[in-house]
Protein backbone atom coordinates (compact mmCIF):
# COMPACT_ATOMS: atom_id res chain seq x y z
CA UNK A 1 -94.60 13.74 8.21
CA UNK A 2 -94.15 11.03 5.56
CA UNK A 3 -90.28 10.12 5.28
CA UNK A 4 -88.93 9.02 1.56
CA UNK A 5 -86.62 6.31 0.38
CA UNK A 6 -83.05 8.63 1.19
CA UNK A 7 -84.30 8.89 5.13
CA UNK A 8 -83.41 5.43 5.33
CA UNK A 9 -80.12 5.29 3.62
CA UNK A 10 -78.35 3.29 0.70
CA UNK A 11 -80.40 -0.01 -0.41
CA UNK A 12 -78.22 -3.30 -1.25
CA UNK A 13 -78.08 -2.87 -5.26
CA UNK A 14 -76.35 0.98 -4.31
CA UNK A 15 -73.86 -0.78 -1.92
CA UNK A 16 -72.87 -3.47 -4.54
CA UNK A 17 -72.03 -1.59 -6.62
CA UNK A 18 -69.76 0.68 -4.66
CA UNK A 19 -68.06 -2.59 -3.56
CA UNK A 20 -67.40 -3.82 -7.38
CA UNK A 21 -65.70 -0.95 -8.54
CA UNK A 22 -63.83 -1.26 -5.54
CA UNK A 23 -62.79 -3.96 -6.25
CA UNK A 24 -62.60 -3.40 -9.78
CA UNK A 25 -60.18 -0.07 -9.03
CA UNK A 26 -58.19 -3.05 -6.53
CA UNK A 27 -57.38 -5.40 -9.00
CA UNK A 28 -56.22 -3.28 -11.77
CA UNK A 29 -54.21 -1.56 -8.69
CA UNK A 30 -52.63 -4.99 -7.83
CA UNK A 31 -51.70 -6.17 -11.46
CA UNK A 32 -50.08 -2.71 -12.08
CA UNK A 33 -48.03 -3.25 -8.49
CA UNK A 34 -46.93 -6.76 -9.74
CA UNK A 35 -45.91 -5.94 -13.14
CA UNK A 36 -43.93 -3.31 -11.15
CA UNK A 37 -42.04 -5.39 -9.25
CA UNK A 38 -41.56 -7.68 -12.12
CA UNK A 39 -39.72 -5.32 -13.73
CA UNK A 40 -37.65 -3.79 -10.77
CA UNK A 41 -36.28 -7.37 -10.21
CA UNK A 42 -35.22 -7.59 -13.49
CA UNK A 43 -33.47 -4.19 -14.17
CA UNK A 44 -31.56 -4.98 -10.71
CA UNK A 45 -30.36 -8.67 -12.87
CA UNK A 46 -29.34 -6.15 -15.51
CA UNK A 47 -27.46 -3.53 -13.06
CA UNK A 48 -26.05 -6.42 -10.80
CA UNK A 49 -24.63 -7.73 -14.30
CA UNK A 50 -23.24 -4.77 -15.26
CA UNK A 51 -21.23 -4.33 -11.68
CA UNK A 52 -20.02 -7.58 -11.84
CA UNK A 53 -18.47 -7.20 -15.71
CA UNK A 54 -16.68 -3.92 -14.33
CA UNK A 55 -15.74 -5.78 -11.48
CA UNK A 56 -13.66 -8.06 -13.09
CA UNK A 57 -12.63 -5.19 -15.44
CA UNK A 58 -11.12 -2.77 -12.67
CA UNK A 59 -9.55 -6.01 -11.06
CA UNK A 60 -8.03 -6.95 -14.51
CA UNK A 61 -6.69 -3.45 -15.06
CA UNK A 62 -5.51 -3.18 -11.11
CA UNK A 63 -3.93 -6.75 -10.35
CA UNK A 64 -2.94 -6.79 -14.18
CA UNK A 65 -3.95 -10.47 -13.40
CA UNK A 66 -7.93 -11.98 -13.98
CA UNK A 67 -8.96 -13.06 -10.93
CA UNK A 68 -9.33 -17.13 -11.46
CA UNK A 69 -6.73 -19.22 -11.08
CA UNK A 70 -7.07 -21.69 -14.23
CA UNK A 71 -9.73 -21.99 -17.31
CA UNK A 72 -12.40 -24.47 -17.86
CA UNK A 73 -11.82 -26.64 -20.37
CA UNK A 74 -13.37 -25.79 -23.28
CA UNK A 75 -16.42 -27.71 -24.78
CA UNK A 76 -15.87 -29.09 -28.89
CA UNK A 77 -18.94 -27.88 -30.10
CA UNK A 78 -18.33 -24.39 -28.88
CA UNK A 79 -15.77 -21.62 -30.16
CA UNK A 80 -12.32 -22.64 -29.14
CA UNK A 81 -11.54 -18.77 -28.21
CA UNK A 82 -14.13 -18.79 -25.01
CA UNK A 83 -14.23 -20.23 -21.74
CA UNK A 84 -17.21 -20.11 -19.83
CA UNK A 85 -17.94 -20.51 -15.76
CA UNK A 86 -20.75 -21.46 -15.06
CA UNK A 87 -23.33 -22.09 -12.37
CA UNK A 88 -21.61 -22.28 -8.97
CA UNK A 89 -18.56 -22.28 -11.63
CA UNK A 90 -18.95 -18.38 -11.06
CA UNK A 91 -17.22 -18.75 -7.85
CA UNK A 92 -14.12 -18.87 -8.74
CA UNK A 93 -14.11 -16.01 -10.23
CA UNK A 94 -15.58 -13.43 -7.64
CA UNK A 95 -14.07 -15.41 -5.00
CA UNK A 96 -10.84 -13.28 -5.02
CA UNK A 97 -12.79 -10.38 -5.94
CA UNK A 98 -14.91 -10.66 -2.84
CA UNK A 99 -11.86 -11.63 -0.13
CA UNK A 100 -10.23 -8.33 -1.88
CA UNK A 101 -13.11 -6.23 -0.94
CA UNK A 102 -13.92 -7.79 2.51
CA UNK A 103 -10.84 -8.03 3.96
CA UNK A 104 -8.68 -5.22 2.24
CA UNK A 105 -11.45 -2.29 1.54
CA UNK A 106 -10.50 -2.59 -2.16
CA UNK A 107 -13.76 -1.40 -3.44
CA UNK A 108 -14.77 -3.70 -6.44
CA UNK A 109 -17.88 -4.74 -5.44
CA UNK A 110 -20.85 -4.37 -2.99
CA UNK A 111 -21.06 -7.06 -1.00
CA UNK A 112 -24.61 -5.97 0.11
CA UNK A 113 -26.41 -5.77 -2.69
CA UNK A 114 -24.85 -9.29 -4.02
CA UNK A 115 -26.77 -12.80 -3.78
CA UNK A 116 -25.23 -16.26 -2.78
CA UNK A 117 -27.50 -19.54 -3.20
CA UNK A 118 -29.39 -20.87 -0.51
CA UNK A 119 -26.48 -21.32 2.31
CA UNK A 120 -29.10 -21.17 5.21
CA UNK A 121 -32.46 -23.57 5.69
CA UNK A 122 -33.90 -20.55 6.97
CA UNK A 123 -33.53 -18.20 3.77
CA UNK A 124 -33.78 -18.97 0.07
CA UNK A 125 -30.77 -16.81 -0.74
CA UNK A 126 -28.20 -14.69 1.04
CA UNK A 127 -26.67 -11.52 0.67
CA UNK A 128 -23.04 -11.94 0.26
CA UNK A 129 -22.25 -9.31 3.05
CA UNK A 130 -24.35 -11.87 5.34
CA UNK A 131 -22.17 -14.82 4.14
CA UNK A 132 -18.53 -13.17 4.55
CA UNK A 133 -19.80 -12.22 8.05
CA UNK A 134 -20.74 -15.44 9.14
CA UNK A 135 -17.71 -17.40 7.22
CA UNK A 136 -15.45 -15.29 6.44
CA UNK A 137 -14.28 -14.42 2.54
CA UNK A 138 -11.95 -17.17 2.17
CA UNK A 139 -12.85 -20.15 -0.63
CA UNK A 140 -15.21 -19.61 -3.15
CA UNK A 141 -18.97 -18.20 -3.16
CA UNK A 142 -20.81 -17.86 -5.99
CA UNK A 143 -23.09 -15.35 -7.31
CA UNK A 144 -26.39 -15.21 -8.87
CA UNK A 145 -29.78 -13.95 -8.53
CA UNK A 146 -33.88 -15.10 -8.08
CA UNK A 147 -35.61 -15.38 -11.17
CA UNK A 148 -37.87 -12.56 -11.54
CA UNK A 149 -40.97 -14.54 -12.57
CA UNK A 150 -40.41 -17.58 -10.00
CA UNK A 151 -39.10 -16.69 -6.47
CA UNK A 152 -38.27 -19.64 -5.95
CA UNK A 153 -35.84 -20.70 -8.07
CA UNK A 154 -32.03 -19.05 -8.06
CA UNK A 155 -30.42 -18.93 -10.88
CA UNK A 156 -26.35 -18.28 -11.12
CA UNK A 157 -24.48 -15.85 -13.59
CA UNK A 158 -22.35 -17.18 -16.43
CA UNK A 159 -18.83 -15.39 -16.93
CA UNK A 160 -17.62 -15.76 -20.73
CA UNK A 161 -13.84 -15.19 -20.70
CA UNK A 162 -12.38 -14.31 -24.63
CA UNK A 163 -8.90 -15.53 -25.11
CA UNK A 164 -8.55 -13.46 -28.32
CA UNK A 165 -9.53 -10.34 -27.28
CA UNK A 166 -8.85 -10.98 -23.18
CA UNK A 167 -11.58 -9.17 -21.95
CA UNK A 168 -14.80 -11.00 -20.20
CA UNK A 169 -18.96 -10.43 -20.54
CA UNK A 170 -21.41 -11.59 -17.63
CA UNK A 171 -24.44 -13.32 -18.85
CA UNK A 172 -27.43 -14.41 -16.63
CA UNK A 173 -28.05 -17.94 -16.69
CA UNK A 174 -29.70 -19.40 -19.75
């Protein structure tokens, strides 16, 4: 009996192929995955943003007090009516806000799902929960998050305070 070419299996151009749309299926795959993430990491900015304005907000309305002890000064070529901490600036703002929530229960932030800069060799950034359990809540930390497109650089949140209208908006870093 004679045996034909399919006795012997799949010849080289027939596996090739199979292994470039593989790989072609792969790599749209992976760049779908990535933009993904991308954009997970920078809704969590915008939600983390959010919680921090009502933060202040339901401290304001509960202390009947903001949380920082004095203003920045305020810079001539800006508006005279807003004050603005920023970069590790931020800290003195959530620092009471924080020490509130670890050490009384008041619930006016999560402490978990907050980031610190890089306090540690070992990590890049720190949750603040980590932090206040290694240091306790006392002093200052400040707050800010990993750029989305570079994980390697951390990037702090910018708390305008408006004298005229007393009320505050958190910004990420610009």
């Amino acid at each position: 009996m004679k045996q034909t070419r399919r006795d012997f299996g799949f010849t080289l151009v027939e596996l090739m192929m199979v292994i470039v749309v593989i790989a072609l299926v792969a790599s749209l795959a992976t760049g779908a995955a990535m933009h993904s993430i991308k954009q997970g990491r920078k809704k969590r900015i915008e939600v983390t943003r959010y919680a921090l304005q009502s933060a202040l907000t339901n401290y304001r309305a509960r202390e009947n007090r903001w949380p920082w002890t004095s203003l920045p000064t305020v810079d001539v070529n800006d508006d005279a009516n807003l004050r603005y901490f920023e970069g590790k600036d931020n800290g003195k703002v959530f620092g009471d806000l924080i020490q509130k929530t670890a050490q009384e229960g008041v619930p006016y932030l999560d402490l978990a799902s907050l980031q610190t800069d890089r306090i540690a060799k070992k990590a890049k950034s720190r949750s603040i929960r980590d932090y206040v359990a290694e240091n306790g809540a006392s002093g200052t930390i400040p707050i800010g998050y990993v750029d989305p497109d570079n994980s390697s650089k951390f990037h702090y949140f910018r708390v305008v305070y408006n004298i005229t209208t007393d009320s505050v908006s958190v910004e990420e870093e610009k």
